[in-house]
C-alpha atoms as a PDB file:
ATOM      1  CA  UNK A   1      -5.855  -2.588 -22.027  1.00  0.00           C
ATOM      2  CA  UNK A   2      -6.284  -0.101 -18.865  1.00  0.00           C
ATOM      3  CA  UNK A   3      -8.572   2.458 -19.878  1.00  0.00           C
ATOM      4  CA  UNK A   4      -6.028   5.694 -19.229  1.00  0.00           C
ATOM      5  CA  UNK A   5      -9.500   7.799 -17.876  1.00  0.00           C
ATOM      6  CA  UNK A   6      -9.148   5.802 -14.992  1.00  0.00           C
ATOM      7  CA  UNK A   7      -6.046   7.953 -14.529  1.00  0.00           C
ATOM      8  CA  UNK A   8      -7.157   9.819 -11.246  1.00  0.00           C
ATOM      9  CA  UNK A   9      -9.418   7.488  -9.599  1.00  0.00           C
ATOM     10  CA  UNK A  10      -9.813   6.942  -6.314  1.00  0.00           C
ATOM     11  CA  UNK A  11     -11.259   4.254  -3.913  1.00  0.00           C
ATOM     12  CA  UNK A  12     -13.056   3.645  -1.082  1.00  0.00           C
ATOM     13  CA  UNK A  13     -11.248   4.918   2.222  1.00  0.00           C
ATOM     14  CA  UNK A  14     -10.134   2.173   4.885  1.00  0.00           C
ATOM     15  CA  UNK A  15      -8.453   1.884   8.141  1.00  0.00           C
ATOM     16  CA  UNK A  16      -6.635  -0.586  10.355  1.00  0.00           C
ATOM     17  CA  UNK A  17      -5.494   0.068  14.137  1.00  0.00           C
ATOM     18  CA  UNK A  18      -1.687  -0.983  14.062  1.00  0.00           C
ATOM     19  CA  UNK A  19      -2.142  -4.195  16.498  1.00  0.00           C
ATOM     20  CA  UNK A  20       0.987  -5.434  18.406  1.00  0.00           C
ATOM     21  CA  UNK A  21       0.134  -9.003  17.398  1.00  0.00           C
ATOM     22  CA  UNK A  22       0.126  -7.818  13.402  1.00  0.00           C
ATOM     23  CA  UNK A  23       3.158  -6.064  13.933  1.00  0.00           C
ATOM     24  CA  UNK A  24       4.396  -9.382  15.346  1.00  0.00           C
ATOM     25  CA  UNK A  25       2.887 -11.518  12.679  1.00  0.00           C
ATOM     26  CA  UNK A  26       4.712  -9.405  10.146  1.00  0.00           C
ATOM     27  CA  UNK A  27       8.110  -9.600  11.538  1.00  0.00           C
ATOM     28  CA  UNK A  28       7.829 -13.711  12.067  1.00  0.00           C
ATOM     29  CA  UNK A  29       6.774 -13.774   7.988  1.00  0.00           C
ATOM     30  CA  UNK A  30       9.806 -11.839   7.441  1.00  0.00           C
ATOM     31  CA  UNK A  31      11.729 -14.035  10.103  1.00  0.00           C
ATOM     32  CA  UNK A  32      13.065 -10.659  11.515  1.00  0.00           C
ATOM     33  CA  UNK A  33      13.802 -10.899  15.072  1.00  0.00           C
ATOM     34  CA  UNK A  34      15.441  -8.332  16.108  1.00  0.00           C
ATOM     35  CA  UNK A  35      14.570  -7.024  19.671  1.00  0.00           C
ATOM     36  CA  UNK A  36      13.814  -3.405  18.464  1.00  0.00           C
ATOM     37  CA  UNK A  37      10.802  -5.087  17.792  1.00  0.00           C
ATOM     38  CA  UNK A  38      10.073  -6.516  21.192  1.00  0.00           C
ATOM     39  CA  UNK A  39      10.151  -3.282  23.361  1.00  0.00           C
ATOM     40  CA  UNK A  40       7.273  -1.052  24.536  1.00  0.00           C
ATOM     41  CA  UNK A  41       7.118   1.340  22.049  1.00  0.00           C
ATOM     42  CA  UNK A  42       8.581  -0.404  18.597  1.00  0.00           C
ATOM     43  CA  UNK A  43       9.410   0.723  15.318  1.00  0.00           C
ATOM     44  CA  UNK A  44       6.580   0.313  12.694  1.00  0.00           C
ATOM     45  CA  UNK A  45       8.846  -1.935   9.976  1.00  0.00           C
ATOM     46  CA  UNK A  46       9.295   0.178   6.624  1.00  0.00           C
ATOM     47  CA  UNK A  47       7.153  -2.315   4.391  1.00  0.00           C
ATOM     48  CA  UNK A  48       4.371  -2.706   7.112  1.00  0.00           C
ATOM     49  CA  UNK A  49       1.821  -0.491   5.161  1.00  0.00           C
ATOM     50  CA  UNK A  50       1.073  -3.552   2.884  1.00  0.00           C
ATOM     51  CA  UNK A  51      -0.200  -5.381   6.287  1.00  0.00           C
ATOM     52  CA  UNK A  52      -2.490  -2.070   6.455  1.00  0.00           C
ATOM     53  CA  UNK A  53      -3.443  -2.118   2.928  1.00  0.00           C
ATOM     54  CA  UNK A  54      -4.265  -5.677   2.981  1.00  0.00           C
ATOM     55  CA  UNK A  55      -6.333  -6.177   6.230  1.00  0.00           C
ATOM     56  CA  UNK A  56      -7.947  -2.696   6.046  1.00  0.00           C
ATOM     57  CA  UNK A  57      -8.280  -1.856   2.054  1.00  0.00           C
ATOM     58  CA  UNK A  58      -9.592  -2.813  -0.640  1.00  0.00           C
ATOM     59  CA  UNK A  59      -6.249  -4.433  -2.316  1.00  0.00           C
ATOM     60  CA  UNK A  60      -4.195  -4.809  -5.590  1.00  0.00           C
ATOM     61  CA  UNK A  61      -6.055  -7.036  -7.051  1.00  0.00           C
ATOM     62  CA  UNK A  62      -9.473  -5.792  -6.302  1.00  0.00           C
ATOM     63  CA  UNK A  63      -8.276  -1.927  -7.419  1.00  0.00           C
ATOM     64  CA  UNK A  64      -6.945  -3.758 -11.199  1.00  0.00           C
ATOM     65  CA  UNK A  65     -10.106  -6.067 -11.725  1.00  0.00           C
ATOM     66  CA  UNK A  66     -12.613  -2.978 -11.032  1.00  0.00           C
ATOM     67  CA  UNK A  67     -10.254  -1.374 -13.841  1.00  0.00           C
ATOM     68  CA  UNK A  68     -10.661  -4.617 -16.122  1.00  0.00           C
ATOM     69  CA  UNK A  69      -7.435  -6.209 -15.361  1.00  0.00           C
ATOM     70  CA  UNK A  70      -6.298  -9.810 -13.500  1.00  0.00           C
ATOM     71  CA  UNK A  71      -4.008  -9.682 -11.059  1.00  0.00           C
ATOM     72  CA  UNK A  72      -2.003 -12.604 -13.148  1.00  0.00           C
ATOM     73  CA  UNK A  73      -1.728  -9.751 -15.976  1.00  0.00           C
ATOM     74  CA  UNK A  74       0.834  -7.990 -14.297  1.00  0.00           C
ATOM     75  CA  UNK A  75       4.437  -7.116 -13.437  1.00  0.00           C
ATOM     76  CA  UNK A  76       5.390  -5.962 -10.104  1.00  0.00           C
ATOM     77  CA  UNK A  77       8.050  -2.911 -11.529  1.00  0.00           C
ATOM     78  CA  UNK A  78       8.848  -0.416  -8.770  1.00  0.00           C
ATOM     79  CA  UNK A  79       7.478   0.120  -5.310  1.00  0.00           C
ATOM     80  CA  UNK A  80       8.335   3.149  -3.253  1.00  0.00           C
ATOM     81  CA  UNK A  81       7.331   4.667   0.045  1.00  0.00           C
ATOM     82  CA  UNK A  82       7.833   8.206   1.736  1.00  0.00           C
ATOM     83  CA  UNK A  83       7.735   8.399   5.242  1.00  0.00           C
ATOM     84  CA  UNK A  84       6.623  11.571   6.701  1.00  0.00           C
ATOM     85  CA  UNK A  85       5.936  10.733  10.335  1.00  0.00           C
ATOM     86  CA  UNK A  86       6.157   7.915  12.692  1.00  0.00           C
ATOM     87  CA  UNK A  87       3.773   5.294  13.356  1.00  0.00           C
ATOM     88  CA  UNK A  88       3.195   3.562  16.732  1.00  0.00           C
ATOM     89  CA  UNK A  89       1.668   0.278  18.195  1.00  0.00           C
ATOM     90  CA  UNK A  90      -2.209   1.649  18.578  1.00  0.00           C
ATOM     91  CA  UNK A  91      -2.133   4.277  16.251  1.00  0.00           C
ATOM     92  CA  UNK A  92      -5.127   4.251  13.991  1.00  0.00           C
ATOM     93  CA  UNK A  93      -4.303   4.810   9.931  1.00  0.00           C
ATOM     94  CA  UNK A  94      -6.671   5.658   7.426  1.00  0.00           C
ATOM     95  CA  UNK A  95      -5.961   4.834   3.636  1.00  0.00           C
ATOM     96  CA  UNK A  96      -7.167   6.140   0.540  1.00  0.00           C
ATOM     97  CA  UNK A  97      -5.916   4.760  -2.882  1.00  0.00           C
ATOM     98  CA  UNK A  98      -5.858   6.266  -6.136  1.00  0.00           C
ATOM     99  CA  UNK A  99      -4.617   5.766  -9.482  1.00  0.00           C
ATOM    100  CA  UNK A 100      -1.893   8.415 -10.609  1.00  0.00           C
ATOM    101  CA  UNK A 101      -1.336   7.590 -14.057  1.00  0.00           C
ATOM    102  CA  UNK A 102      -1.925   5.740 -16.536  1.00  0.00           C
ATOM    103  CA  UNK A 103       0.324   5.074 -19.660  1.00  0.00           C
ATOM    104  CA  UNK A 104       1.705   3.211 -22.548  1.00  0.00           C
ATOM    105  CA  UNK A 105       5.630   3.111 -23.284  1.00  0.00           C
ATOM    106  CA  UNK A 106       7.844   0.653 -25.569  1.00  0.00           C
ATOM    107  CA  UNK A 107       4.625  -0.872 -26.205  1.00  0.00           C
ATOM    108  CA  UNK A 108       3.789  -1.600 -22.462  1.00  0.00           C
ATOM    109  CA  UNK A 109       1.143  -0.555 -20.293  1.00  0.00           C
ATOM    110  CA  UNK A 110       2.078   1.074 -17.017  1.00  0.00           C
ATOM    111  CA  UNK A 111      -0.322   1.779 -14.047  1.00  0.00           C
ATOM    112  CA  UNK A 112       0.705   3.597 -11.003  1.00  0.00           C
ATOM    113  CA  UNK A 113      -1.095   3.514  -7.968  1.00  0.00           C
ATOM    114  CA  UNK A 114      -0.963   6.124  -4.579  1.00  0.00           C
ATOM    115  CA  UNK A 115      -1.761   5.351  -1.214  1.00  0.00           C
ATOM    116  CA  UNK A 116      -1.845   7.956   1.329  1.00  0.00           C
ATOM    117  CA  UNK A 117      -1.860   7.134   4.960  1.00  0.00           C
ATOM    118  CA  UNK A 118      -3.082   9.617   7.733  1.00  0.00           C
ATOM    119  CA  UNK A 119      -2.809   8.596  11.600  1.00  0.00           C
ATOM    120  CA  UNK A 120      -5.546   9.034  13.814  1.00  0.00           C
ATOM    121  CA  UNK A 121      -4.982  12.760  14.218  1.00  0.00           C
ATOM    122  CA  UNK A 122      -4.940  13.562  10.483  1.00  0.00           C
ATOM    123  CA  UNK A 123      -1.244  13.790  10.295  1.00  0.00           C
ATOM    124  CA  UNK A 124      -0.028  12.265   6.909  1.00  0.00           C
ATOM    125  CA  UNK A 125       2.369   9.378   8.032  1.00  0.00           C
ATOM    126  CA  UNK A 126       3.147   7.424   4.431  1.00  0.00           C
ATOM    127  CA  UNK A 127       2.617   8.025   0.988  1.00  0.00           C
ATOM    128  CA  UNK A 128       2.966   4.272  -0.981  1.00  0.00           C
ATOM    129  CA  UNK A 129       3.745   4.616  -4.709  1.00  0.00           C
ATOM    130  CA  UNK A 130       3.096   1.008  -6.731  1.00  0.00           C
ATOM    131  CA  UNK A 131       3.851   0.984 -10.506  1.00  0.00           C
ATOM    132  CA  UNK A 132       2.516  -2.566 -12.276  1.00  0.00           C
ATOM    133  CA  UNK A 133       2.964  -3.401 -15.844  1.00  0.00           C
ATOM    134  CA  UNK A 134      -0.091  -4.858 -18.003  1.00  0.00           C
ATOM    135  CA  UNK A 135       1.269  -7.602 -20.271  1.00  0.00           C
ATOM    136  CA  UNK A 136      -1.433  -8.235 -23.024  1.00  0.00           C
END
């Protein structure tokens, strides 16, 4: 059981400098070759904050075992991101994580987690909204 005080939480800052090679790392996982991708100045790909969250933070599975939970405990349920302003090849984006709430419904446990992502100026460029089911 997910203690609901941890409703609120937050962890440790991190950053990552968006790297063309990541970028093209990412779209060869996703087999994605478009050419948008190959030009000066690309697109940053909508999902790409989970390369940022996973190079440069601490991670899913670290943020649920600090909280008393294994990563094999839950259910991926909803994932959502807001863009609020473009990201670019060099930018660098700072990360913080935090856990929004915390609750119990048709005897499930829900946890949703926030990332907020800032560019190198300050600018807020993502929010990233996880929700995970604890079974047991």
């Amino acid at each position: 059981m997910v203690d609901p005080a941890n409703k609120g939480r937050t962890f440790e800052p991190f950053q990552l400098i968006i790297e063309r090679g990541k970028l093209r790392e990412f779209m060869l996982a996703l087999g994605d070759d478009n050419p948008a991708y190959a030009v000066e100045d690309p697109p940053i790909p909508p999902t790409f904050s989970t390369v940022i969250t996973f190079w440069g933070g601490v991670g899913l599975a670290a943020i649920l075992k600090s909280m008393g939970v294994e990563i094999f405990n839950v259910l991926h349920a909803e994932q959502a991101y807001e863009y609020l302003t473009p990201m670019h090849v060099g930018d660098t984006i700072s990360g913080q994580s935090r856990i929004e709430n915390v609750y119990s419904k048709g005897g499930m446990q829900f946890v949703e987690l926030v990332t907020d992502f800032k560019n190198q100026h300050g600018q807020p460029v993502l929010r990233d909204t996880a929700l995970v089911i604890v079974r047991g």
